[in-house]
Protein backbone atom coordinates (compact mmCIF):
# COMPACT_ATOMS: atom_id res chain seq x y z
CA UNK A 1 -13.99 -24.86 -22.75
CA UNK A 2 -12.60 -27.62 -20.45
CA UNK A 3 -9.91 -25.86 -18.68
CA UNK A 4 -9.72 -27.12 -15.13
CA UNK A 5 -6.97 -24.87 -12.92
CA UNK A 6 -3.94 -26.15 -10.72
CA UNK A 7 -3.56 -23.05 -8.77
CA UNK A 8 -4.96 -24.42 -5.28
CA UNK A 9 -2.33 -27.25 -5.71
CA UNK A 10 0.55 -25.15 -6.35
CA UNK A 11 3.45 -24.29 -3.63
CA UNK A 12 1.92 -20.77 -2.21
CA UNK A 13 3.62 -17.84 -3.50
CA UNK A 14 5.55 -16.97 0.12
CA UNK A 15 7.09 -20.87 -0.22
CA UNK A 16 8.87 -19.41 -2.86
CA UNK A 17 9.85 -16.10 -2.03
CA UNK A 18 11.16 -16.92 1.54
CA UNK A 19 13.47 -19.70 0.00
CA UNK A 20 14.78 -16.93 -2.30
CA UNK A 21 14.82 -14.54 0.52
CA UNK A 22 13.11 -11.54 -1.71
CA UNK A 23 9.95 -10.90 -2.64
CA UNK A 24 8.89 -11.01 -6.40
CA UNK A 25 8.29 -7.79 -8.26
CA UNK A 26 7.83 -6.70 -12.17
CA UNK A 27 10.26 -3.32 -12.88
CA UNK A 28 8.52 -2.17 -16.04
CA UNK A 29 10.74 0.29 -17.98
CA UNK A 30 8.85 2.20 -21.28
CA UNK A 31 10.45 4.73 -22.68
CA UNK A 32 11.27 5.02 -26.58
CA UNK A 33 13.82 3.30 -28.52
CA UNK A 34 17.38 4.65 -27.50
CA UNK A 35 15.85 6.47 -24.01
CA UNK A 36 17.80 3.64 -21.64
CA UNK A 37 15.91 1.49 -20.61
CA UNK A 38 17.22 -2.53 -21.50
CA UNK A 39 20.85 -1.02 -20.51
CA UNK A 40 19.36 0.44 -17.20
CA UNK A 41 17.56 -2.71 -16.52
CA UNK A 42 21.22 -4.92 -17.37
CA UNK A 43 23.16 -2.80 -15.37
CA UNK A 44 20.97 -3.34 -12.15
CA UNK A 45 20.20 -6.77 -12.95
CA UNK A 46 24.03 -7.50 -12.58
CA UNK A 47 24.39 -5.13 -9.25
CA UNK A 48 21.46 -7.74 -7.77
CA UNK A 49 22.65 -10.31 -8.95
CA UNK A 50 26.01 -9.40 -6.65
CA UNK A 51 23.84 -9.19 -4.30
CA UNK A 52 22.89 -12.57 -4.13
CA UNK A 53 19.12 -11.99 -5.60
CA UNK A 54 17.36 -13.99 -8.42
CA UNK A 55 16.34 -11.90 -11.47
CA UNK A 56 15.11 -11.85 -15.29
CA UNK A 57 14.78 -9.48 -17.69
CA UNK A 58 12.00 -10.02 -20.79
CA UNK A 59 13.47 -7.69 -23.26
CA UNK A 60 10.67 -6.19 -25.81
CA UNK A 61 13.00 -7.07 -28.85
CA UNK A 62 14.07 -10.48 -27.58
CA UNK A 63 10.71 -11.72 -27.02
CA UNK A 64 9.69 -9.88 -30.52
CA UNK A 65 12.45 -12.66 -32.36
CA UNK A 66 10.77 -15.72 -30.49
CA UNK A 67 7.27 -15.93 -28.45
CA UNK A 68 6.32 -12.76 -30.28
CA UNK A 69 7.27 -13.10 -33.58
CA UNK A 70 4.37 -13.42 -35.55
CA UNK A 71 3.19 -9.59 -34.09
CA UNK A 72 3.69 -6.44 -35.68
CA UNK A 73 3.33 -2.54 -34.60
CA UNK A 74 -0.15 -2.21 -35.15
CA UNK A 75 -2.29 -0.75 -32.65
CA UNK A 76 -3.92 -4.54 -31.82
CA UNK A 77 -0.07 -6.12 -32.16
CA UNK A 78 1.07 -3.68 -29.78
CA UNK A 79 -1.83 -4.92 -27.13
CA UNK A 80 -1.28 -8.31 -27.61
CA UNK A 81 2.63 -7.94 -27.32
CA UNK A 82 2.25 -6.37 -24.02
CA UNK A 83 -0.41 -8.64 -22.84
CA UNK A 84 1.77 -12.00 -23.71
CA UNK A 85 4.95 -9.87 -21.90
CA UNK A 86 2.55 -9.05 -18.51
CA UNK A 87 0.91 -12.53 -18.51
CA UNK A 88 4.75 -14.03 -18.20
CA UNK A 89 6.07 -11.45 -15.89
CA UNK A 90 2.88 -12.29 -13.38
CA UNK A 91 3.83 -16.08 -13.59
CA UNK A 92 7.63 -14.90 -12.97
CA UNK A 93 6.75 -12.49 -10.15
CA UNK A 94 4.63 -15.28 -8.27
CA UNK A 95 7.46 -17.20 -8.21
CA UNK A 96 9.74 -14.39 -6.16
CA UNK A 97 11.47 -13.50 -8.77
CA UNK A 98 12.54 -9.37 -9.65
CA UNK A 99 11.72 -9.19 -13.10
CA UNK A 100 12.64 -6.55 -15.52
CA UNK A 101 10.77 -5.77 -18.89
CA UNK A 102 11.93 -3.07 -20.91
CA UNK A 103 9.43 -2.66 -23.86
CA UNK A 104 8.48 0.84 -24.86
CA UNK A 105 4.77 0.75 -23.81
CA UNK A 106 4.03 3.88 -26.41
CA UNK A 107 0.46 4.77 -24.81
CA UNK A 108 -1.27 4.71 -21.51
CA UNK A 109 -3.44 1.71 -22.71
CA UNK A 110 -0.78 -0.27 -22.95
CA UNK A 111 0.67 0.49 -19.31
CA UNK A 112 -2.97 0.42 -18.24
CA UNK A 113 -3.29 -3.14 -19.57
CA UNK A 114 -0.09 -3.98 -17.58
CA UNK A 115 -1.04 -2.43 -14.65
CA UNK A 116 -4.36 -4.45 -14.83
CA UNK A 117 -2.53 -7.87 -14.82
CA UNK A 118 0.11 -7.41 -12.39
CA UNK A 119 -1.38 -5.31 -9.88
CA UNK A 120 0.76 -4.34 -6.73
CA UNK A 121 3.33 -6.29 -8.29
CA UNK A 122 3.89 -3.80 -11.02
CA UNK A 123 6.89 -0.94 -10.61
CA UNK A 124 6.64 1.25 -13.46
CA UNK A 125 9.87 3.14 -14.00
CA UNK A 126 9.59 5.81 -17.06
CA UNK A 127 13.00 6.15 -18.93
CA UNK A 128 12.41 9.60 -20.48
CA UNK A 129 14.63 10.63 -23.08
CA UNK A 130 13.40 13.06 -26.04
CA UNK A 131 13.20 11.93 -29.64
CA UNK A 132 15.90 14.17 -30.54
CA UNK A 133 18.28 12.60 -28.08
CA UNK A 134 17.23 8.87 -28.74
CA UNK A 135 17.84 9.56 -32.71
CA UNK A 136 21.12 11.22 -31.78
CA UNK A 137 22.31 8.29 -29.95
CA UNK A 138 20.17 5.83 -32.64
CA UNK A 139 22.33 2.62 -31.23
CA UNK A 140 20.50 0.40 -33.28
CA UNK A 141 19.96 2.36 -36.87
CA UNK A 142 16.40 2.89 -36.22
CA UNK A 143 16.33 6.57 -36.32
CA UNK A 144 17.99 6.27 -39.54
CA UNK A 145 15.83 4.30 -41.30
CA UNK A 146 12.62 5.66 -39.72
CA UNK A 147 13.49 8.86 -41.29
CA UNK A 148 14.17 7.11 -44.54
CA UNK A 149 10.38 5.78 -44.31
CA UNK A 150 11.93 2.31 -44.11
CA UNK A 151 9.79 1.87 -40.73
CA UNK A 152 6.09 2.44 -39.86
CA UNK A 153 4.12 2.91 -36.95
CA UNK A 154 7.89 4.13 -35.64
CA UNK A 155 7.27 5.20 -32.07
CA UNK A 156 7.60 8.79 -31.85
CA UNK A 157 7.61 9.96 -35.75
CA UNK A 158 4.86 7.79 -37.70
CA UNK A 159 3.13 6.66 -34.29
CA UNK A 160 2.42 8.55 -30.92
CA UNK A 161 4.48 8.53 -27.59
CA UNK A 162 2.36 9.52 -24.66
CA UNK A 163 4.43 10.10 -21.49
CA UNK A 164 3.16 8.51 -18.74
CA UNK A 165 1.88 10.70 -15.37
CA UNK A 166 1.72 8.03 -12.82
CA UNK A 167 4.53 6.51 -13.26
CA UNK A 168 6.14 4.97 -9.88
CA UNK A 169 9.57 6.61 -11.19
CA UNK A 170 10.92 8.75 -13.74
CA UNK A 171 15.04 8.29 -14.94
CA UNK A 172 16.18 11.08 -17.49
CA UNK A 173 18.73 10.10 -19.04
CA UNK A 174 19.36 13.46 -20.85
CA UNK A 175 19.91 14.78 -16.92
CA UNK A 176 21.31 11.96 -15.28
CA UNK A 177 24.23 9.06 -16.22
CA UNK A 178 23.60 5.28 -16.78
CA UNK A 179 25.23 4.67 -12.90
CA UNK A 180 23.08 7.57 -11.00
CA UNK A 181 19.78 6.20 -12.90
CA UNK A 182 21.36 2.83 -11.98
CA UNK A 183 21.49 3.53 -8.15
CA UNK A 184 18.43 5.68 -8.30
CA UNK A 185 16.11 3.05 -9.60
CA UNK A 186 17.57 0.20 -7.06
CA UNK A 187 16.81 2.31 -4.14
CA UNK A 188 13.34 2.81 -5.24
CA UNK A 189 12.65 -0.94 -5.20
CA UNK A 190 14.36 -2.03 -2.36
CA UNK A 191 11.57 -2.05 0.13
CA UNK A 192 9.75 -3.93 -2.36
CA UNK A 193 12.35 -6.74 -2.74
CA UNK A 194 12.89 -7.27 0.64
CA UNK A 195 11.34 -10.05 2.45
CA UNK A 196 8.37 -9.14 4.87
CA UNK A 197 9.99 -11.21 7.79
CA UNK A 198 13.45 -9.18 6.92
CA UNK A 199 14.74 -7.01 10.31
C-alpha cells in the first residue's frame, strides 16, 4: 500500500488542548438498551458545556443510521461498529476534545478492543441497569418487539451481556437518579479534563 502519514506535520496534541483549556478524554458509557447511558452522557454534556468546555457525543444509534449503516448485530458487525466508533473518538480526543460514546459494548472484547485504541484516553463508565428494568422502562419499543422475536442478536435475551469488572465507574440507575449519576460521573473525570498547567 502507498499510504504515506501526516502525523509529524500536524499541530501537537497540547497546541490544541491548551487553546481549549482541557485536556481531551473518551467517556465510554455501555450498558444495555434503556440502562441510561445516551441521557447520562446529554445531561453532562450540557452541564460542560455551561462550563465553558468543548464536547461531542458519538451516539451508538446515530452513527448506526449514517457511518455505520451498512453493519448489523452480528458478532463481526458488532467489532467493526466499535472499532469505526474508537478509531473516531481517538482522532476527537487528540484534538482536546471530551468525548462521549454511549454504545452498549455487550462483551469484554468489545471494551477490550476500545481500550486497545484509546489507551489512557479511555474512561469507561458502566451504566448498569438489569434487563428487567431496561424492558420496564423500554423507551424505544425494543423490549417489545424483542420479545415478539421481531429482533435478533437482542442484547440481553437472544445475545449475551457480560458486565464489565474493570470498569473506571459504575452508575446504577436502578439505585441512583439521572442528576446524582449526572454529578457522580462529572466528578470522576474532572482531574482528567483539567489542563496539566491548571493551579
Amino acid at each position: 500500500m502507498n499510504i504515506h502519514t501526516e502525523f509529524h506535520r500536524f499541530l501537537r496534541r497540547e497546541d490544541k488542548e491548551n487553546l481549549l483549556g482541557q485536556r481531551g478524554i473518551v467517556v465510554w458509557m455501555c450498558g444495555l438498551s434503556g440502562s441510561g447511558k445516551s441521557t447520562i452522557a446529554n445531561a453532562a454534556e450540557r452541564v460542560l458545556h455551561q462550563q465553558g468546555r468543548f464536547t461531542t457525543i458519538l451516539d451508538g444509534d446515530n452513527l448506526r443510521s449514517g457511518l455505520n449503516a451498512n453493519l448489523g448485530f452480528s458478532d463481526e458487525d458488532r467489532l467493526e461498529n466499535i472499532r469505526r466508533i474508537s478509531e473516531i473518538a481517538k482522532i476527537f480526543a487528540s484534538q482536546g476534545i471530551i468525548t462521549f460514546v454511549s454504545a452498549i459494548t455487550p462483551k469484554g472484547e468489545l471494551r477490550d478492543l476500545a481500550r486497545g485504541l484509546l489507551g489512557e484516553d479511555l474512561f469507561e463508565v458502566y451504566v448498569k441497569a438489569s434487563y428487567e428494568a431496561c424492558e420496564q422502562r423500554d423507551v424505544k419499543g425494543l423490549y417489545a418487539k424483542a420479545a415478539r422475536g421481531e429482533i435478533a442478536n437482542f442484547t440481553g435475551k437472544s445475545s449475551a451481556f457480560e458486565p464489565p469488572n474493570d470498569s473506571d465507574i459504575t452508575l446504577d440507575t436502578e439505585s441512583m437518579t439521572i442528576e446524582e449519576a449526572v454529578i457522580e460521573l462529572l466528578d470522576a473525570i474532572c482531574a482528567r479534563i483539567t489542563p496539566y498547567h491548571a493551579g
